[in-house]
N, C-alpha and C. Protein backbone atom coordinates (compact mmCIF):
# COMPACT_ATOMS: atom_id res chain seq x y z
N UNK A 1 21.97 26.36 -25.71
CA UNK A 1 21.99 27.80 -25.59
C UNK A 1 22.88 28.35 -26.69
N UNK A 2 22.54 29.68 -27.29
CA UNK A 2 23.03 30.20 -28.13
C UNK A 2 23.49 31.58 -28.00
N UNK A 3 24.20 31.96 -27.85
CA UNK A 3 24.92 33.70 -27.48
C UNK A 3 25.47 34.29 -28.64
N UNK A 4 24.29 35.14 -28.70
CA UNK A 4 25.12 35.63 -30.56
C UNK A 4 25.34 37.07 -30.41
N UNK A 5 26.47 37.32 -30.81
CA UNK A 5 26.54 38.60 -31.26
C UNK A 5 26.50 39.12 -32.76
N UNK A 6 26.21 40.49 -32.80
CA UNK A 6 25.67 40.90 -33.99
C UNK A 6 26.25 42.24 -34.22
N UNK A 7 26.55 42.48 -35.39
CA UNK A 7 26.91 43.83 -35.83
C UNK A 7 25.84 44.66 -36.19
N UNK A 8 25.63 45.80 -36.05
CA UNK A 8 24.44 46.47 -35.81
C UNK A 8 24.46 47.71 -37.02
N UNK A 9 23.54 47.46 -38.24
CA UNK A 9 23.63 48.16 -39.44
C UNK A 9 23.15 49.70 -38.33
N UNK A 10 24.20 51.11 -38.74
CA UNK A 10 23.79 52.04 -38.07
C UNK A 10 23.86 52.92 -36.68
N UNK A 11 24.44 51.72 -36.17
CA UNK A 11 24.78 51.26 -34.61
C UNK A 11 23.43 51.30 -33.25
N UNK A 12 23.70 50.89 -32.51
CA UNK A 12 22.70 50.78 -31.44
C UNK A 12 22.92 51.74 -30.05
N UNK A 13 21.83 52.01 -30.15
CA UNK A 13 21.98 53.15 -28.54
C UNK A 13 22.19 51.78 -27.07
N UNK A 14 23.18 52.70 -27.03
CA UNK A 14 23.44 51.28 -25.58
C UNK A 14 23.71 52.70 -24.69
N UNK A 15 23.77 52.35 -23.03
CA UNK A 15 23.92 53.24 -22.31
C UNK A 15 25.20 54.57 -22.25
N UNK A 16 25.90 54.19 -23.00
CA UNK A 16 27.20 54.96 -23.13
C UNK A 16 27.57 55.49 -24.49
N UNK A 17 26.31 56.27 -25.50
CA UNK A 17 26.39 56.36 -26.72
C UNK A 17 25.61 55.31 -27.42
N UNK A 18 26.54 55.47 -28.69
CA UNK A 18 26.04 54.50 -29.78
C UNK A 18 27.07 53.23 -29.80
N UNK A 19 26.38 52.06 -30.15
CA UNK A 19 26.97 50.62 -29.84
C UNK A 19 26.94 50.48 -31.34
N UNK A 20 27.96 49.54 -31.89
CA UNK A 20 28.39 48.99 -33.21
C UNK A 20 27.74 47.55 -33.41
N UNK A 21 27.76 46.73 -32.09
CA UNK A 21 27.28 45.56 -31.96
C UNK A 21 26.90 45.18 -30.86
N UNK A 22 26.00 43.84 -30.74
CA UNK A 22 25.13 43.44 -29.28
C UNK A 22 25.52 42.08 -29.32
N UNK A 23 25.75 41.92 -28.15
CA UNK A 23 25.54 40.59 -27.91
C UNK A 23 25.48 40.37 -26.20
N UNK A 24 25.03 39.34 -25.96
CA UNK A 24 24.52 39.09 -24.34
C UNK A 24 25.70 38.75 -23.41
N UNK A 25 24.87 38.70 -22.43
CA UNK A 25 25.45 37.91 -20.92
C UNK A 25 25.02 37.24 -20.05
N UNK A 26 24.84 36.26 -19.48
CA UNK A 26 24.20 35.25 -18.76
C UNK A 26 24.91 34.82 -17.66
N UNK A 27 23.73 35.05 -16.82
CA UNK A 27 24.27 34.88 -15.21
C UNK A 27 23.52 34.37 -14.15
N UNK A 28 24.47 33.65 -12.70
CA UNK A 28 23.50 33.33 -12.00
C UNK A 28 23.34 34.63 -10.81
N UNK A 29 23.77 35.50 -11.10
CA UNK A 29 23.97 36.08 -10.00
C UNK A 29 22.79 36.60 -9.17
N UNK A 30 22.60 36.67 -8.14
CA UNK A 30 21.56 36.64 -7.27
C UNK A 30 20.61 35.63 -7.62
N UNK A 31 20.79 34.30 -8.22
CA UNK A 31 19.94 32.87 -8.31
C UNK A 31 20.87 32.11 -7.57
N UNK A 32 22.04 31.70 -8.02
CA UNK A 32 22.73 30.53 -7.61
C UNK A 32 23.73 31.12 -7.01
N UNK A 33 24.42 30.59 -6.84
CA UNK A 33 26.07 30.37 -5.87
C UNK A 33 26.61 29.31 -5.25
N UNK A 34 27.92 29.35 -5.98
CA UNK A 34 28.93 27.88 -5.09
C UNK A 34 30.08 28.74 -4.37
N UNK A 35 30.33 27.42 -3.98
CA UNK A 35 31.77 27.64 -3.18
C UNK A 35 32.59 26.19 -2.94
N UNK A 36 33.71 26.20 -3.87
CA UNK A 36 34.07 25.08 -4.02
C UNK A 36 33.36 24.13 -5.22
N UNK A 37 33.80 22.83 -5.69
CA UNK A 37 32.74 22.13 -6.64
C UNK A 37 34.23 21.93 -7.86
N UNK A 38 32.68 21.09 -8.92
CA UNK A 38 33.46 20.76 -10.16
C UNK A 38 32.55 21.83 -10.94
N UNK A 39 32.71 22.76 -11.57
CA UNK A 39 32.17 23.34 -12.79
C UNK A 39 32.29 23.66 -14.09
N UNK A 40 31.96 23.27 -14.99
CA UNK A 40 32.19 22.78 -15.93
C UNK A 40 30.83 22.92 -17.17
N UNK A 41 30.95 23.16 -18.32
CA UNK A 41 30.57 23.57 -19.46
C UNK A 41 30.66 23.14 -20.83
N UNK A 42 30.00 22.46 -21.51
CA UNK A 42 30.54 21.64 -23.16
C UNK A 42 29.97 23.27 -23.90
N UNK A 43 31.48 23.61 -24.74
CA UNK A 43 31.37 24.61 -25.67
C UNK A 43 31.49 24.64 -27.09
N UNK A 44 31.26 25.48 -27.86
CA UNK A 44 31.87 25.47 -28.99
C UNK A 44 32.01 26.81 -29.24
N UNK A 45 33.31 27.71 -29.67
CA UNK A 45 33.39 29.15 -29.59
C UNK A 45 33.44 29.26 -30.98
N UNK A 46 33.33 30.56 -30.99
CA UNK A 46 33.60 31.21 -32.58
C UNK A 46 35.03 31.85 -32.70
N UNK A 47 35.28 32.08 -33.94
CA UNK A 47 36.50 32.45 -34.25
C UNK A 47 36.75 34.07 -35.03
N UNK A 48 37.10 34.40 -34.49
CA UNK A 48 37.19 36.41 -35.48
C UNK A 48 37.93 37.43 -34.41
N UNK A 49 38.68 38.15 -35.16
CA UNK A 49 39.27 39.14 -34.49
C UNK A 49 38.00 39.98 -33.79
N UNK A 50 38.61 40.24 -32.58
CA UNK A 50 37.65 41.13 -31.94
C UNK A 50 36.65 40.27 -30.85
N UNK A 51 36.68 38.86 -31.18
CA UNK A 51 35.47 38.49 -30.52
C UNK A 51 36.13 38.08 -29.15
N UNK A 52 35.41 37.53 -27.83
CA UNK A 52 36.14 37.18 -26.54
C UNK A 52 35.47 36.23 -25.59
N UNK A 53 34.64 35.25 -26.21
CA UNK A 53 33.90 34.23 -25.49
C UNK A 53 34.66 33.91 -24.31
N UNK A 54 33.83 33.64 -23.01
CA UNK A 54 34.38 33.26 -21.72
C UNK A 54 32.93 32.92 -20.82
N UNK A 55 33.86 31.85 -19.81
CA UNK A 55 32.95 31.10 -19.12
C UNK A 55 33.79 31.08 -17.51
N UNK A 56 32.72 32.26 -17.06
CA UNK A 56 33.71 32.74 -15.80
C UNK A 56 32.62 32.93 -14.20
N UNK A 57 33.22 33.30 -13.50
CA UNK A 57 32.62 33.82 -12.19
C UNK A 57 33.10 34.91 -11.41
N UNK A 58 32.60 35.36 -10.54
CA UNK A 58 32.45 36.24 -9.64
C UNK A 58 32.11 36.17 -8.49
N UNK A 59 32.65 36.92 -7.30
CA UNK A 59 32.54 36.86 -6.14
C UNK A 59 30.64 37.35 -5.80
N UNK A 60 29.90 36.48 -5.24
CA UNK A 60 29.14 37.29 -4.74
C UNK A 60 28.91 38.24 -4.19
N UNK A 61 29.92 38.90 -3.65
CA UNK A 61 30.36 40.54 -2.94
C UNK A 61 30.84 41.77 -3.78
N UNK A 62 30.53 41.04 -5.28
CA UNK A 62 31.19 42.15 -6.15
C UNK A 62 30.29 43.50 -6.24
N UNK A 63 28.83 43.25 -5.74
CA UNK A 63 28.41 44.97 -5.58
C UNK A 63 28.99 45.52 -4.70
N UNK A 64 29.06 45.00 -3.42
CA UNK A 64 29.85 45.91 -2.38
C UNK A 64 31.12 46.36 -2.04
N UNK A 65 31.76 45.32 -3.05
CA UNK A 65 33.50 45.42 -2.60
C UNK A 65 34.03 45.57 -3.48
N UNK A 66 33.35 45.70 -4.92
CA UNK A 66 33.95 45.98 -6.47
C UNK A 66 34.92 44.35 -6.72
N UNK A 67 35.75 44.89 -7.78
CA UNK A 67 36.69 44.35 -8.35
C UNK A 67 38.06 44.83 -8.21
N UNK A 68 39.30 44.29 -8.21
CA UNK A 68 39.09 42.54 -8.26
C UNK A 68 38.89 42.20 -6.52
N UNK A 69 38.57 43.01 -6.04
CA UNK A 69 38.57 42.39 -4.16
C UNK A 69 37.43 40.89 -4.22
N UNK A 70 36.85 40.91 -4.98
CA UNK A 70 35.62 40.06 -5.01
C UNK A 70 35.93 38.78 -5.58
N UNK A 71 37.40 38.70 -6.27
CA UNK A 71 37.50 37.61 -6.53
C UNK A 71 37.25 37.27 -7.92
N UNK A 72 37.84 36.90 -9.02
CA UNK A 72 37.37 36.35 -10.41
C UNK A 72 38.21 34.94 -10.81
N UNK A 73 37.38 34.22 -11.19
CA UNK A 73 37.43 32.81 -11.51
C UNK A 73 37.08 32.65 -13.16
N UNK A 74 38.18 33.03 -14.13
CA UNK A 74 38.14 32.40 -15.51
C UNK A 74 38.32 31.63 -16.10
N UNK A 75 37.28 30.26 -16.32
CA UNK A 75 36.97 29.22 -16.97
C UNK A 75 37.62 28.65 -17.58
N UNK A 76 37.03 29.78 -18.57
CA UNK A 76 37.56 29.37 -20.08
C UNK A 76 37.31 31.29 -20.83
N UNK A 77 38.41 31.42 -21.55
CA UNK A 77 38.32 32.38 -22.03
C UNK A 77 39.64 32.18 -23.53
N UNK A 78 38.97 32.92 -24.94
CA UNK A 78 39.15 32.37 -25.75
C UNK A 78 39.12 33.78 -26.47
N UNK A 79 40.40 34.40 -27.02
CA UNK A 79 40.36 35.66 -27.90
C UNK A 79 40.45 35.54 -29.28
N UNK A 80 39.79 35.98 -30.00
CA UNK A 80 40.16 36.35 -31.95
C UNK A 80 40.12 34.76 -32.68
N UNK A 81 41.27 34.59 -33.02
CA UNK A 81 41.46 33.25 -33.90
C UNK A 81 42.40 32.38 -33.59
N UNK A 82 43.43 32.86 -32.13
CA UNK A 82 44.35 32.35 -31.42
C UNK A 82 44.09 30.56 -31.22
N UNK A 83 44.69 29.54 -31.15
CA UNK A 83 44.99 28.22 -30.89
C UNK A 83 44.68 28.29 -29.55
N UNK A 84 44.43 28.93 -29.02
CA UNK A 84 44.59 28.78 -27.24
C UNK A 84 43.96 28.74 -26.12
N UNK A 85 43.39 28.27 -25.08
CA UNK A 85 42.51 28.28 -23.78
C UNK A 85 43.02 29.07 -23.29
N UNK A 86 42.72 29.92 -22.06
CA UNK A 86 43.12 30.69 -21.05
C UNK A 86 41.94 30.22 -19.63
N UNK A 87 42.82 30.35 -19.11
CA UNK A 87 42.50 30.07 -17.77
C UNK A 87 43.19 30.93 -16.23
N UNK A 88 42.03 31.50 -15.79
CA UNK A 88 42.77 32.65 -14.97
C UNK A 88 42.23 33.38 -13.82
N UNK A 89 42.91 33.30 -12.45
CA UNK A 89 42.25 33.93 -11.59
C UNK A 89 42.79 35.79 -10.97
N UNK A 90 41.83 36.32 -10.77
CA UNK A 90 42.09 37.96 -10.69
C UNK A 90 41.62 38.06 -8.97
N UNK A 91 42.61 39.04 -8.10
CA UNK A 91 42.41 39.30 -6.64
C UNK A 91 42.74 40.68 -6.39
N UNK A 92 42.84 40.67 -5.53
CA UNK A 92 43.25 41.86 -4.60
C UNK A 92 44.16 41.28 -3.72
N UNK A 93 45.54 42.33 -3.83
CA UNK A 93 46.61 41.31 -2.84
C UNK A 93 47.10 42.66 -2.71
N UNK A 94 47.08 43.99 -2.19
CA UNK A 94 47.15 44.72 -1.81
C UNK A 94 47.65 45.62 -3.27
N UNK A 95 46.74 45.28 -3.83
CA UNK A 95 46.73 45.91 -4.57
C UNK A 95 46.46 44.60 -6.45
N UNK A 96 45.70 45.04 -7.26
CA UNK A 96 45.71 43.60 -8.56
C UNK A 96 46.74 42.88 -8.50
N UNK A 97 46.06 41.71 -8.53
CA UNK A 97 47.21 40.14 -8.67
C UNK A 97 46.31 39.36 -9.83
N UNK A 98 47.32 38.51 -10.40
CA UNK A 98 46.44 37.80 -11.03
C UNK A 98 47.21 36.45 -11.29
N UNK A 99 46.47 35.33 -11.77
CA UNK A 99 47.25 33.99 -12.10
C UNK A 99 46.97 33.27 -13.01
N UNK A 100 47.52 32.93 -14.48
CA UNK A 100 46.84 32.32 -15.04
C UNK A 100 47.64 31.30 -16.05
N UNK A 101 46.76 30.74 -16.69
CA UNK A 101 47.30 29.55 -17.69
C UNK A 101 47.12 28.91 -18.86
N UNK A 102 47.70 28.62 -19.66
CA UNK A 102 46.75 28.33 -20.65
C UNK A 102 47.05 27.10 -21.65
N UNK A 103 46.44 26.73 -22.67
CA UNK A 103 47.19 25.43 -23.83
C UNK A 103 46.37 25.55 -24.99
N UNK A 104 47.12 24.83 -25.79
CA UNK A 104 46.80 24.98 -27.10
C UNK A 104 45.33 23.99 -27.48
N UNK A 105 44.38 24.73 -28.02
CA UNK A 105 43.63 24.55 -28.49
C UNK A 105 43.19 24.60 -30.02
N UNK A 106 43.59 23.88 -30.84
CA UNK A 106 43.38 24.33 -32.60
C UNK A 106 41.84 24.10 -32.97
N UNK A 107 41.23 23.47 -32.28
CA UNK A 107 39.78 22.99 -32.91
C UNK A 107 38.90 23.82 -32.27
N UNK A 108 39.02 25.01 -31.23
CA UNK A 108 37.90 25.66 -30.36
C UNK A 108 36.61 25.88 -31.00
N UNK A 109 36.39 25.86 -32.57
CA UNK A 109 35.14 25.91 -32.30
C UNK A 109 34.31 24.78 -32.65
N UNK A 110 34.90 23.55 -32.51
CA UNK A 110 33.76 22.24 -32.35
C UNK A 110 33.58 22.07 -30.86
N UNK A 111 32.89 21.56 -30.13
CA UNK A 111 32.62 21.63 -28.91
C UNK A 111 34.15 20.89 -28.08
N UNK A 112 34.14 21.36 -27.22
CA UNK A 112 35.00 20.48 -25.96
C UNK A 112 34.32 21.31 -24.39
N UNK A 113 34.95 20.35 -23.36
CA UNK A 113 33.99 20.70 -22.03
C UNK A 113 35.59 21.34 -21.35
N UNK A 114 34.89 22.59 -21.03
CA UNK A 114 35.79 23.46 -20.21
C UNK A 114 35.52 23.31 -18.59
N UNK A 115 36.64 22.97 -17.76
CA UNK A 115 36.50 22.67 -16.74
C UNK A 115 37.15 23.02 -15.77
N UNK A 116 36.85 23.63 -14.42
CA UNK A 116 37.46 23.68 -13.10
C UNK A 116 37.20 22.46 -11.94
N UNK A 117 38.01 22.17 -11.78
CA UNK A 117 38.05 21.84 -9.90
C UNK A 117 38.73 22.58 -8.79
N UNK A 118 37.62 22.79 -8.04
CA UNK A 118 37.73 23.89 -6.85
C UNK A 118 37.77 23.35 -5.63
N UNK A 119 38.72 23.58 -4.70
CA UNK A 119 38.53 22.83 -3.34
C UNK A 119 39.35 23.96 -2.80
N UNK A 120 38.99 23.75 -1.19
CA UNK A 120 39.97 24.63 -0.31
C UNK A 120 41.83 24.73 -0.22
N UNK A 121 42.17 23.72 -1.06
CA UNK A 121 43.78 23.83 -1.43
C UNK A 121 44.03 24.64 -2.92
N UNK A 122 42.93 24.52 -3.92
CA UNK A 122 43.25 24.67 -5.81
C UNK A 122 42.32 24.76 -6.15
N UNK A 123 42.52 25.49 -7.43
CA UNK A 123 41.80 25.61 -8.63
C UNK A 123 42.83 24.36 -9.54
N UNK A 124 41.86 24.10 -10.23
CA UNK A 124 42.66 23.29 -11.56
C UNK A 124 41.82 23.59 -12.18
N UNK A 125 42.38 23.97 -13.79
CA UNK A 125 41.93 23.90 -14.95
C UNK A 125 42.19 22.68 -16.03
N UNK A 126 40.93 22.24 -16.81
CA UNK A 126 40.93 21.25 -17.71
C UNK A 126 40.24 21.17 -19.32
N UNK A 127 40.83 21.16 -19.63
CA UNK A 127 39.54 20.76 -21.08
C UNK A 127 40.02 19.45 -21.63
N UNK A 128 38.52 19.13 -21.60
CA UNK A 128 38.21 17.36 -22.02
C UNK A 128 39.21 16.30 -21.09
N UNK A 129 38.82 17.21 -19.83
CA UNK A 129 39.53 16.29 -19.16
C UNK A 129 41.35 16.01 -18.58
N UNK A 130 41.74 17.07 -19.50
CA UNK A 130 43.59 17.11 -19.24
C UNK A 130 43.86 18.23 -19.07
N UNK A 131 44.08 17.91 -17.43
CA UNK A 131 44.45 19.56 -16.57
C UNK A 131 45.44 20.44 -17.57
N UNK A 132 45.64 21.47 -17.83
CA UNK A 132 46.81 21.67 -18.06
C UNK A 132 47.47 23.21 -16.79
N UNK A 133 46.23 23.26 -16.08
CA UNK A 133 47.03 24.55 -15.33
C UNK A 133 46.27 24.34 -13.79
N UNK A 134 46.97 24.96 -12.45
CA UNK A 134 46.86 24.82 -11.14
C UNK A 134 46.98 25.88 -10.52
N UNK A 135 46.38 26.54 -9.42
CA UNK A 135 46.46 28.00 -8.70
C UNK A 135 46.65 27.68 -7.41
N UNK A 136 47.36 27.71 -6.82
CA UNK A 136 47.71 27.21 -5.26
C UNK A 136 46.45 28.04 -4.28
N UNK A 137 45.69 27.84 -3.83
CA UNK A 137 44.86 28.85 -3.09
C UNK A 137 44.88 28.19 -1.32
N UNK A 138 45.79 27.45 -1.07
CA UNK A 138 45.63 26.89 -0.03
C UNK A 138 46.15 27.59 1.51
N UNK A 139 45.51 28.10 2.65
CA UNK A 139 46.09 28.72 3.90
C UNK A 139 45.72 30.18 3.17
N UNK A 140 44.41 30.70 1.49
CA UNK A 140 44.83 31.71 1.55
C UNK A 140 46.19 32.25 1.19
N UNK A 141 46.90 31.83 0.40
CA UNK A 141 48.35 31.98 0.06
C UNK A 141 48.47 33.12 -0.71
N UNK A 142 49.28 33.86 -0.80
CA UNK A 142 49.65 35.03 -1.62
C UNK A 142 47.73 36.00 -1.38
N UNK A 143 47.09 36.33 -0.53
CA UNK A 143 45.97 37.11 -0.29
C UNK A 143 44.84 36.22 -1.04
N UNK A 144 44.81 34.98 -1.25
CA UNK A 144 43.84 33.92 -1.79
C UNK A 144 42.51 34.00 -1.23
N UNK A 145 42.63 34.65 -0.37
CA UNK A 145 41.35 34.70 1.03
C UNK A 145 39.92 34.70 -0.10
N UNK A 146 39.81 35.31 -1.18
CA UNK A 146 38.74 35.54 -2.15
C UNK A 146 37.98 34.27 -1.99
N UNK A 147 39.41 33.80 -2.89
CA UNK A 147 38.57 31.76 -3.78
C UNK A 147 38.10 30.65 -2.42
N UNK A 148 38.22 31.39 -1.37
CA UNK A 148 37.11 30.69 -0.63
C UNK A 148 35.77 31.31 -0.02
N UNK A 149 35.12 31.85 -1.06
CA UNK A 149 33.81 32.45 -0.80
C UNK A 149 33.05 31.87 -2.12
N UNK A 150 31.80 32.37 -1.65
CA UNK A 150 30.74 32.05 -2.68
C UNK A 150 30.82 32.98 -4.10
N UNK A 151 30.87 32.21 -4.93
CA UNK A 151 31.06 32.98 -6.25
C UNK A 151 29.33 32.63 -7.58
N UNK A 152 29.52 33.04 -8.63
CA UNK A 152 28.23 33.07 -9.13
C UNK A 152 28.98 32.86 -10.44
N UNK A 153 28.45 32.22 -11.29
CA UNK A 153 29.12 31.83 -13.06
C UNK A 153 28.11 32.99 -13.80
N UNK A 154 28.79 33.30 -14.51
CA UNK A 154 28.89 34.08 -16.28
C UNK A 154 29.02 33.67 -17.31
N UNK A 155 27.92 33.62 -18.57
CA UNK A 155 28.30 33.23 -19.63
C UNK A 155 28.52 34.42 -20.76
N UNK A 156 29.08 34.56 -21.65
CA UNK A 156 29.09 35.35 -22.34
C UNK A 156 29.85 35.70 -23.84
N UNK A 157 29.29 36.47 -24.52
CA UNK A 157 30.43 36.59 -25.90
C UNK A 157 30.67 38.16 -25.96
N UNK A 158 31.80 38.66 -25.38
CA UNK A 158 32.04 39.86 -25.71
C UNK A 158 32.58 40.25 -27.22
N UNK A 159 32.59 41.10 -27.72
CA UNK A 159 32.68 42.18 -28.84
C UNK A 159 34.17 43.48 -28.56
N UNK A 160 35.17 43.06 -28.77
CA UNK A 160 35.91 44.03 -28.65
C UNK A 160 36.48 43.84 -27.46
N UNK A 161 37.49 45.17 -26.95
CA UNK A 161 38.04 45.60 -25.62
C UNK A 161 39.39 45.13 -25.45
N UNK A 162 39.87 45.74 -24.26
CA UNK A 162 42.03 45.87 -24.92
C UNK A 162 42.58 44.45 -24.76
N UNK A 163 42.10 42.98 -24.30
CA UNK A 163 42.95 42.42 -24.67
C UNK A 163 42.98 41.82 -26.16
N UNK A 164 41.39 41.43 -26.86
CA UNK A 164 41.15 40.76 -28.47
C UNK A 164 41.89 41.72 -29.46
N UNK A 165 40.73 43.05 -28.51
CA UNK A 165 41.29 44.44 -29.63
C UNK A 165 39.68 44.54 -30.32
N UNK A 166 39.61 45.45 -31.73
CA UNK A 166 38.20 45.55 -32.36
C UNK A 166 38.24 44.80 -33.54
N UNK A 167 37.06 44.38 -33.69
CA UNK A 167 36.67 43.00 -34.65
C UNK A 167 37.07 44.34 -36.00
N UNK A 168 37.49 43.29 -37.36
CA UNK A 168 37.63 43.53 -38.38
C UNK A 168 36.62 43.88 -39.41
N UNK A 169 36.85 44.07 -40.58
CA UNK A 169 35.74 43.58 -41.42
C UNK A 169 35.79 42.54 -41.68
N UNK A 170 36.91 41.52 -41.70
CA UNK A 170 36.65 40.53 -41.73
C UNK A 170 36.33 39.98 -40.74
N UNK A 171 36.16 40.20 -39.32
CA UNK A 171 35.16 38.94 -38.26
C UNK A 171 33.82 38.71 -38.88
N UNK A 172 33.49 37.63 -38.60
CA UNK A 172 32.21 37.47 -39.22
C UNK A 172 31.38 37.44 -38.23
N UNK A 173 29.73 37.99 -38.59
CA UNK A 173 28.42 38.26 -38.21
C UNK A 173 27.53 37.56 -38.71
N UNK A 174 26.75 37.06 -38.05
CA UNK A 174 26.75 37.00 -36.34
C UNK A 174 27.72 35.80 -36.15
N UNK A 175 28.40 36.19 -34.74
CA UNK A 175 29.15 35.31 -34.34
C UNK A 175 28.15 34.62 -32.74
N UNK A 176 28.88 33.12 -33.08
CA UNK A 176 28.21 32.57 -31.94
C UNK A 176 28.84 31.67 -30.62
N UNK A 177 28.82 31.65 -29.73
CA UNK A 177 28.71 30.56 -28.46
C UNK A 177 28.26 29.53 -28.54
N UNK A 178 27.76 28.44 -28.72
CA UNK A 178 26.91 27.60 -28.42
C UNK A 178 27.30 26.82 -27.22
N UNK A 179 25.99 26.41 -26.11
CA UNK A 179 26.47 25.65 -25.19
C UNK A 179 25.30 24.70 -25.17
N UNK A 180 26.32 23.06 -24.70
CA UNK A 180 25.62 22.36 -24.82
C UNK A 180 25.18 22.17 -23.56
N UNK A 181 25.61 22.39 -22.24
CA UNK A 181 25.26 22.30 -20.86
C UNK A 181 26.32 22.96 -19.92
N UNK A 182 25.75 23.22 -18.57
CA UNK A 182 26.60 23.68 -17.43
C UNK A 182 26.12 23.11 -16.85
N UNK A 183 27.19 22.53 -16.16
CA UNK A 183 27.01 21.34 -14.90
C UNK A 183 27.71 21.96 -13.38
N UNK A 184 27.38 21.70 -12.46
CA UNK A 184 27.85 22.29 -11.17
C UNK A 184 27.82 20.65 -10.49
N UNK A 185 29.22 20.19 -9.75
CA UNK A 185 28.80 19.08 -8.83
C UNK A 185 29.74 19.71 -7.49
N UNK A 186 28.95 18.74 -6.36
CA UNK A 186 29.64 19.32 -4.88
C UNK A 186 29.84 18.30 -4.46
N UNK A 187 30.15 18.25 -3.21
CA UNK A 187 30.67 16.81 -2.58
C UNK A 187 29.50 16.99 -1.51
């Protein structure tokens, strides 16, 4: 799979005005859903200010109950030209909570496999295999009640927005995602 974004000679009518650039989003939502599992993804990201590849999920309840009540589960998420993984979960704990983690990554855009393990005690985060971060979700702890529902994965390459910031003239076009597989296992 390939997720490209593109700078758009002129700009593009998108629903909110005129758009500068396109690029997709890929989802299971209303196909699949887990709860709990190993999930996991072989990537290779691109590199440029502005860009924001991520490999995430969502609560299946996010039409009815919005965000963040619904729960968000971030993969893998990867800003501009930064060395770094991020890994991160978003709630509702009477109000936004969030938890997250991250490690150094210098090679992000040759492939490596971005990974969670999910069970009724944790999240753990891994790439290629060496955890480097943990989310206590066990008894529901700190309003955890979310990360034990059914959630749905997202693929995607965003373009901009306040944490990357806006691509340069120097990001380069088209920028790409490539994935070599998504794997889901359960017990």
């Amino acid at each position: 799979l390939v997720i490209e974004a593109r700078k758009e000679s002129g700009g593009y009518t998108c629903w909110y005005g005129t758009c500068q650039y396109t690029s997709s989003r890929l989802t299971t939502q209303n196909k699949r859903f887990w709860r709990y599992g190993k999930i996991e993804a072989r990537m290779a990201l691109p590199s440029g200010q502005g860009l924001w590849p991520a490999f995430w999920m969502l609560g299946v309840n996010f039409p009815t109950v919005g965000w963040p009540k619904c729960g968000e589960i971030d993969i893998m998420e990867h800003i501009n030209t930064e060395p770094r993984i991020y890994g991160t979960i978003h709630w509702d704990y009477n109000g936004y909570a969030s938890y997250g983690g991250n490690t150094s990554l210098s090679t992000f855009t040759s492939y490596h496999v971005y990974t969670i393990e999910w069970d009724a005690s944790a999240i753990r985060w891994y790439v290629d295999g060496v955890k480097y971060h943990e989310a206590n979700i066990a008894n529901s702890i700190n309003g955890t009640d979310e990360f034990h529902r059914e959630f749905f994965i997202i693929l995607n390459l965003a373009v901009g927005g306040n944490w990357p910031g806006s691509p340069t003239s120097s990001t380069p076009f088209p920028a790409r995602v490539y994935v070599d597989y998504v794997r889901v296992y359960q017990r």
